[in-house]
Protein backbone atom coordinates (compact mmCIF):
# COMPACT_ATOMS: atom_id res chain seq x y z
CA UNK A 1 37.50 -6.14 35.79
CA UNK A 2 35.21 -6.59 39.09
CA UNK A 3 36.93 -5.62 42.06
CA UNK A 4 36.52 -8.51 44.95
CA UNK A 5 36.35 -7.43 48.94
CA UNK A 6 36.99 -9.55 51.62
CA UNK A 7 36.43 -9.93 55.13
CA UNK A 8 40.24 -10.19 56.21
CA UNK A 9 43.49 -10.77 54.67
CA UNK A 10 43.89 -13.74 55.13
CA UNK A 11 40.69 -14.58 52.72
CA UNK A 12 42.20 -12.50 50.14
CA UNK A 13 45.69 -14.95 50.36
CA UNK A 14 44.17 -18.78 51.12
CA UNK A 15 42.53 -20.94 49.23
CA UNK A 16 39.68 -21.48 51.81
CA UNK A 17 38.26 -20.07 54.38
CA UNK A 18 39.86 -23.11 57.04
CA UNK A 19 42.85 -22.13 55.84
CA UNK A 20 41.98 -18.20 57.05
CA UNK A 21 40.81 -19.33 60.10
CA UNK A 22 43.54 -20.87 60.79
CA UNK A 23 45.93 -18.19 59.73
CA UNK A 24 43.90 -15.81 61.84
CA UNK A 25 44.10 -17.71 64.77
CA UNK A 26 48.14 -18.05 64.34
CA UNK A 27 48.57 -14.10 63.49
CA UNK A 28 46.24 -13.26 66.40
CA UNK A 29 47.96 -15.59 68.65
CA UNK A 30 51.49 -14.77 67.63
CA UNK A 31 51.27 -10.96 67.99
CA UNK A 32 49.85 -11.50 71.62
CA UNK A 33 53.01 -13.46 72.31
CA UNK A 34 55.45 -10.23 70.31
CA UNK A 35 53.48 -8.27 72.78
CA UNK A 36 54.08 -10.16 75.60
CA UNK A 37 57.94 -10.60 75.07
CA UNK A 38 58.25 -7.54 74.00
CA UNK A 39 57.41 -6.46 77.84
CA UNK A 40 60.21 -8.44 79.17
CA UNK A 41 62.15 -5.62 78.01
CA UNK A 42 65.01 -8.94 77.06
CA UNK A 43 67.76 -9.22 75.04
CA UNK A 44 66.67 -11.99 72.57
CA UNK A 45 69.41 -14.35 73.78
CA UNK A 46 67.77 -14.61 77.52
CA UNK A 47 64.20 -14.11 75.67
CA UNK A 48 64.65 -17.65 73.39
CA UNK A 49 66.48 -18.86 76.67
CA UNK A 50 63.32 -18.23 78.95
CA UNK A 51 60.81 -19.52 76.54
CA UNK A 52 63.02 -22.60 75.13
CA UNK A 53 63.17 -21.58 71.78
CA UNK A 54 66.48 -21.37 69.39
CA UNK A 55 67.81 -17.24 68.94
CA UNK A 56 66.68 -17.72 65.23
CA UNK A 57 63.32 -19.39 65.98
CA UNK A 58 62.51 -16.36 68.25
CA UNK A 59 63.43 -13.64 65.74
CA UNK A 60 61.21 -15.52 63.39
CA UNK A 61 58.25 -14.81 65.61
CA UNK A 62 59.28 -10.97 66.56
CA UNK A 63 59.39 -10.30 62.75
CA UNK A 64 55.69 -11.88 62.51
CA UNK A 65 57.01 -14.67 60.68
CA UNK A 66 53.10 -16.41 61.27
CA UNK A 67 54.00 -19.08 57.99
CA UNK A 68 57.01 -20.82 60.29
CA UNK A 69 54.60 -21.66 63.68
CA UNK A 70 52.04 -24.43 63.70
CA UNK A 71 48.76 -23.07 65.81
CA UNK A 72 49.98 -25.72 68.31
CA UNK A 73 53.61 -24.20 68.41
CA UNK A 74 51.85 -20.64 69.27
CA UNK A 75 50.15 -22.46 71.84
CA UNK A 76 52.92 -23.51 73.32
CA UNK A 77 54.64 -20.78 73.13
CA UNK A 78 52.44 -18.57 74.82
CA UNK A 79 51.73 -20.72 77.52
CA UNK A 80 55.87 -20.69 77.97
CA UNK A 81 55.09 -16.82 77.78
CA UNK A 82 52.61 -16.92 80.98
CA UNK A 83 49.25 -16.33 78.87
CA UNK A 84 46.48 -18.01 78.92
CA UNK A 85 44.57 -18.86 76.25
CA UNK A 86 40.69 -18.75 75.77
CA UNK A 87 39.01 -19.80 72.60
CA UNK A 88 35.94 -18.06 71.46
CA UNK A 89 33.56 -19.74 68.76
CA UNK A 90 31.11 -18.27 67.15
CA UNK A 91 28.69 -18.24 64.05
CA UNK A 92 30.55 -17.74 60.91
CA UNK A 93 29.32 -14.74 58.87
């Protein structure tokens, strides 16, 4: 048995590495938005109320729930949140 490594993991759980970037870019995105609401210092109620989102659908992004949000959802969302987003490319390795 031959022990794999990988660069993140989200390699080790998709298929493909699109499929890591992408899930990269959503975890990355979402815990800058967790972050950001968590500074609001809110009760979740006025926290879903401020950012337009159901109670249910904001407690699925506190616990990190990255499978439920599209990348343009996250967007969204943290430009409800006051962020603003800058995308970096570079080379892959």
């Amino acid at each position: 048995m031959t022990a794999q490594t990988f660069v993140s993991v989200f390699e080790a759980l998709t298929d493909t590495p699109i499929e890591a970037a992408n899930m990269t870019a959503r975890a990355d995105l979402l815990l800058a938005i967790r972050e950001r609401i968590r500074a609001w210092n809110l009760p979740q109620e006025k926290a879903a109320a401020r950012l337009g989102l159901t109670r249910p659908r904001l407690n699925d992004l506190m616990r990190g729930k990255v499978d439920k949000f599209s990348l343009d959802a996250l967007v969204n969302i943290a430009s409800a949140t006051g962020l603003a987003l800058r995308i970096q490319v570079v080379e892959a390795a």
